[in-house]
Protein backbone atom coordinates (compact mmCIF):
# COMPACT_ATOMS: atom_id res chain seq x y z
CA UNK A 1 0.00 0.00 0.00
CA UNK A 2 1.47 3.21 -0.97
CA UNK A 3 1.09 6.57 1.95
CA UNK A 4 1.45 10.27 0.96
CA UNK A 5 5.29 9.84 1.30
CA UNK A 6 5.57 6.71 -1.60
CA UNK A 7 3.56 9.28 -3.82
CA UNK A 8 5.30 12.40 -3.16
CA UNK A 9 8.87 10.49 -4.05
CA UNK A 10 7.02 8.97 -7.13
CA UNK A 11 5.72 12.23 -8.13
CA UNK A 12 8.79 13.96 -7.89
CA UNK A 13 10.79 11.43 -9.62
CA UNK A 14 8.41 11.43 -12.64
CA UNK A 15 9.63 14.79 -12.73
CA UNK A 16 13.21 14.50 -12.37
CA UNK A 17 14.39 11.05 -11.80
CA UNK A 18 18.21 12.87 -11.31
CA UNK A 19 17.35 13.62 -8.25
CA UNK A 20 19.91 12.84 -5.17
CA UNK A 21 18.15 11.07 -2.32
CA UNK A 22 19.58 14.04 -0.34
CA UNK A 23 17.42 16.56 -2.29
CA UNK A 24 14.91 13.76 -2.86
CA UNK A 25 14.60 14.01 1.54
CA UNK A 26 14.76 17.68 1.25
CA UNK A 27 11.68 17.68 -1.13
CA UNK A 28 9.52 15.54 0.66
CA UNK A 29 10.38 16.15 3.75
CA UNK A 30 11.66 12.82 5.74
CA UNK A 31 14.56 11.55 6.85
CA UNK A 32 17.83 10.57 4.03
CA UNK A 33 17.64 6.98 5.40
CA UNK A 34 13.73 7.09 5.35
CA UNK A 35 13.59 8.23 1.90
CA UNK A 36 16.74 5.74 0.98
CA UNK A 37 14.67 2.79 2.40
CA UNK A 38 11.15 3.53 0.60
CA UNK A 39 12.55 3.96 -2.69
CA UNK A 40 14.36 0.59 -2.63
CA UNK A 41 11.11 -0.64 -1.50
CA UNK A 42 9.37 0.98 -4.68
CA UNK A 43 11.66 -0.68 -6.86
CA UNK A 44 11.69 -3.87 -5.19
CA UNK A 45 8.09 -3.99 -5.23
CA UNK A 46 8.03 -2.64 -9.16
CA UNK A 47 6.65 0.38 -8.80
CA UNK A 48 9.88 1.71 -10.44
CA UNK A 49 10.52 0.15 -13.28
CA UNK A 50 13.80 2.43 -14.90
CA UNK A 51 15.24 5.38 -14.98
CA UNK A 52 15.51 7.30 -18.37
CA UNK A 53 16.25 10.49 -19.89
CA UNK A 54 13.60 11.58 -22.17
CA UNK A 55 15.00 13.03 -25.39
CA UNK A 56 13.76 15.26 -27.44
CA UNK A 57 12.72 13.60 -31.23
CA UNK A 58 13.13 16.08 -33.51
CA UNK A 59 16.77 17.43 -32.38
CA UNK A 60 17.57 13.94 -32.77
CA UNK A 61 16.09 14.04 -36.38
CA UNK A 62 13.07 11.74 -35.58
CA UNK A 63 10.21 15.05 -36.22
CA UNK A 64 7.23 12.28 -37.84
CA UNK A 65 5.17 10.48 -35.30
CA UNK A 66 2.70 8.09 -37.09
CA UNK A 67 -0.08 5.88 -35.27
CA UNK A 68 -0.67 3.05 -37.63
CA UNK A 69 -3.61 0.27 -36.92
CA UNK A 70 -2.90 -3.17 -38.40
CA UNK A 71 -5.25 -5.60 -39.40
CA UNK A 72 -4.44 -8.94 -38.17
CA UNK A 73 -4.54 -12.30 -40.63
CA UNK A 74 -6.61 -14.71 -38.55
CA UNK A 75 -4.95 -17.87 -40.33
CA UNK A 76 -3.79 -20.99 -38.38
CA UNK A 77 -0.52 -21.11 -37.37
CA UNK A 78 -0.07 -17.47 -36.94
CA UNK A 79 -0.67 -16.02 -33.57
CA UNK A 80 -1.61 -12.47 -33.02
CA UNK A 81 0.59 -11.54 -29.91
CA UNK A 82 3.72 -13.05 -32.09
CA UNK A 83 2.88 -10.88 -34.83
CA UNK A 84 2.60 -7.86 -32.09
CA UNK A 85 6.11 -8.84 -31.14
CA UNK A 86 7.69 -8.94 -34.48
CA UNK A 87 6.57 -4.99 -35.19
CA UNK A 88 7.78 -4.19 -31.83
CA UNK A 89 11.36 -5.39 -32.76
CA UNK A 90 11.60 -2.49 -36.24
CA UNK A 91 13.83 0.74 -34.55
CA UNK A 92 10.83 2.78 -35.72
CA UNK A 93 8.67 1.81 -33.33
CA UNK A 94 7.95 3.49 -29.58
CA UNK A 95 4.92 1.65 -28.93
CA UNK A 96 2.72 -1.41 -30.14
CA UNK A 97 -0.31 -2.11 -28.50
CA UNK A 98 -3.01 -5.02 -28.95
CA UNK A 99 -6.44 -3.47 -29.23
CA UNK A 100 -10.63 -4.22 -29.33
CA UNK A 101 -12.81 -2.83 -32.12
CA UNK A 102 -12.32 -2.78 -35.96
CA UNK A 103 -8.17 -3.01 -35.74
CA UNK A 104 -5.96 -5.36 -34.15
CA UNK A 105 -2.88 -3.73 -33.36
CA UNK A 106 -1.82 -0.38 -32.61
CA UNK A 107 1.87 0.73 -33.72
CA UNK A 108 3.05 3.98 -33.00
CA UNK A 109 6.24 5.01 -34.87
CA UNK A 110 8.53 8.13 -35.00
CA UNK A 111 10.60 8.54 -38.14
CA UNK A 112 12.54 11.43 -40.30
CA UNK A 113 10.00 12.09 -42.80
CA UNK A 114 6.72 10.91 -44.62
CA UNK A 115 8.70 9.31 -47.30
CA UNK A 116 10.76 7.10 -44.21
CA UNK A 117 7.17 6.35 -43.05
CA UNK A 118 6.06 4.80 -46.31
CA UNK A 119 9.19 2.71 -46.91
CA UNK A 120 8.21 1.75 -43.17
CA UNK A 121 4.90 0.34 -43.71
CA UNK A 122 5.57 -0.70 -47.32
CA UNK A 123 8.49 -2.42 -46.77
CA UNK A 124 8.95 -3.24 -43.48
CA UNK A 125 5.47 -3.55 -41.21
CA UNK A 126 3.12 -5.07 -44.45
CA UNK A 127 6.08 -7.91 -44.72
CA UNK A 128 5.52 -8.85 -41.85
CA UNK A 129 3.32 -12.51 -41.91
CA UNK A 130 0.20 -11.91 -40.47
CA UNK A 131 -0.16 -8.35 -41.60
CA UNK A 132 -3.31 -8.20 -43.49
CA UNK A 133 -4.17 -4.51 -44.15
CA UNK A 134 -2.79 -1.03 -42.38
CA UNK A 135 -4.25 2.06 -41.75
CA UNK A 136 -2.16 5.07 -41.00
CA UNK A 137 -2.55 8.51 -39.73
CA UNK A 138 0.32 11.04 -39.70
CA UNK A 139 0.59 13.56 -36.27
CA UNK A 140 -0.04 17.00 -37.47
CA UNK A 141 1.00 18.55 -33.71
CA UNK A 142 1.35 16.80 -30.54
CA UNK A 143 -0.27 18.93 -28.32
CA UNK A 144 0.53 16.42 -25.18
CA UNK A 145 2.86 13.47 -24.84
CA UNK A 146 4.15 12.03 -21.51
CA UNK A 147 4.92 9.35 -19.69
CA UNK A 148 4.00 10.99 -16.14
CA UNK A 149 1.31 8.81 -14.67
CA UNK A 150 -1.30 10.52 -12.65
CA UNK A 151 -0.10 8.82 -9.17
CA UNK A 152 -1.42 11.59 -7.17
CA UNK A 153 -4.84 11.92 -8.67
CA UNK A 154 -5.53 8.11 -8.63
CA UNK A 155 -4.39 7.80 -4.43
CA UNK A 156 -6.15 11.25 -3.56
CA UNK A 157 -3.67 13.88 -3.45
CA UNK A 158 -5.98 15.85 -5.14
CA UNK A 159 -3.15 17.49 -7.63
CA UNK A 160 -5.69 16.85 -10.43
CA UNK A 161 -8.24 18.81 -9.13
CA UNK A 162 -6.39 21.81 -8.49
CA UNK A 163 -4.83 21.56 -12.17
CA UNK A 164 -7.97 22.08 -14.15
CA UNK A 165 -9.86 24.29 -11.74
CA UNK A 166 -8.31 27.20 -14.02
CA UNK A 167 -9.64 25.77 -17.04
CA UNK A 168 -11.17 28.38 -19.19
């Protein structure tokens, strides 16, 4: 079970995960040791899963994000969590997700340019066996994108509720 204390350290690592445990304490107010202690716990227990820098895509020359939804081939032999795999192992892609409704699979890819993107899914994602059709929309302007979970919201810190009280 995770107190006010296990949220506050996970909040403020979502933030900046760089953080000493000295300034983590300082933050949050306990104890070095304390804080020392509960964040081994917190990865023990999986809460924290890794620590990463988040970089930004287009200084890296990666500026087209593309959310493409693949049909899958229901044909025996081929499994559909396999085929999920093999598109997660292309560079390209951040993110592949198996979905309900109309589409199977969800891939989300980030790539130089449009023409990259269609030597992606031409060459690459519709070779795969047990892609039967794809559907692809281009991001015209990513107005939010994070990994920041709402930890505070969902165990009743209330940060949520302050956020969008200034909501026009």
């Amino acid at each position: 079970m995770l107190d006010d204390k296990d949220i506050a350290i996970l909040e403020a690592l979502q933030e900046n995960a760089r953080l000493t445990i000295k300034e983590l304490s300082k933050k949050i107010g306990s104890p070095i040791t304390t804080v020392h202690a509960r964040l081994k716990r917190l990865e023990k227990e999986g809460y924290i899963k890794a620590y990463r820098a988040v970089l930004d895509p287009k200084k890296l020359g990666f500026p087209t994000v593309a959310f493409i939804f693949v049909s899958f081939a229901r044909t025996q032999g081929i499994d559909q969590r396999k085929v999920a795999e093999v598109i997660s192992r292309f560079p390209e892609v951040q993110e592949v997700h198996i979905i309900t409704g109309e589409w199977d699979i969800l891939v989300k890819v980030r790539v130089e340019s449009v023409d990259e993107l269609g030597d992606f899914v031409v060459s690459k994602l519709r070779n795969v066996e047990g892609v039967e059709k794809t559907y692809t929309s281009v991001v015209l302007e990513s107005v939010k994108e994070t990994t920041k979970l709402p930890v505070s919201y969902k165990w009743g810190a209330g940060e949520w509720q302050k956020s969008t009280s200034q909501l026009p």
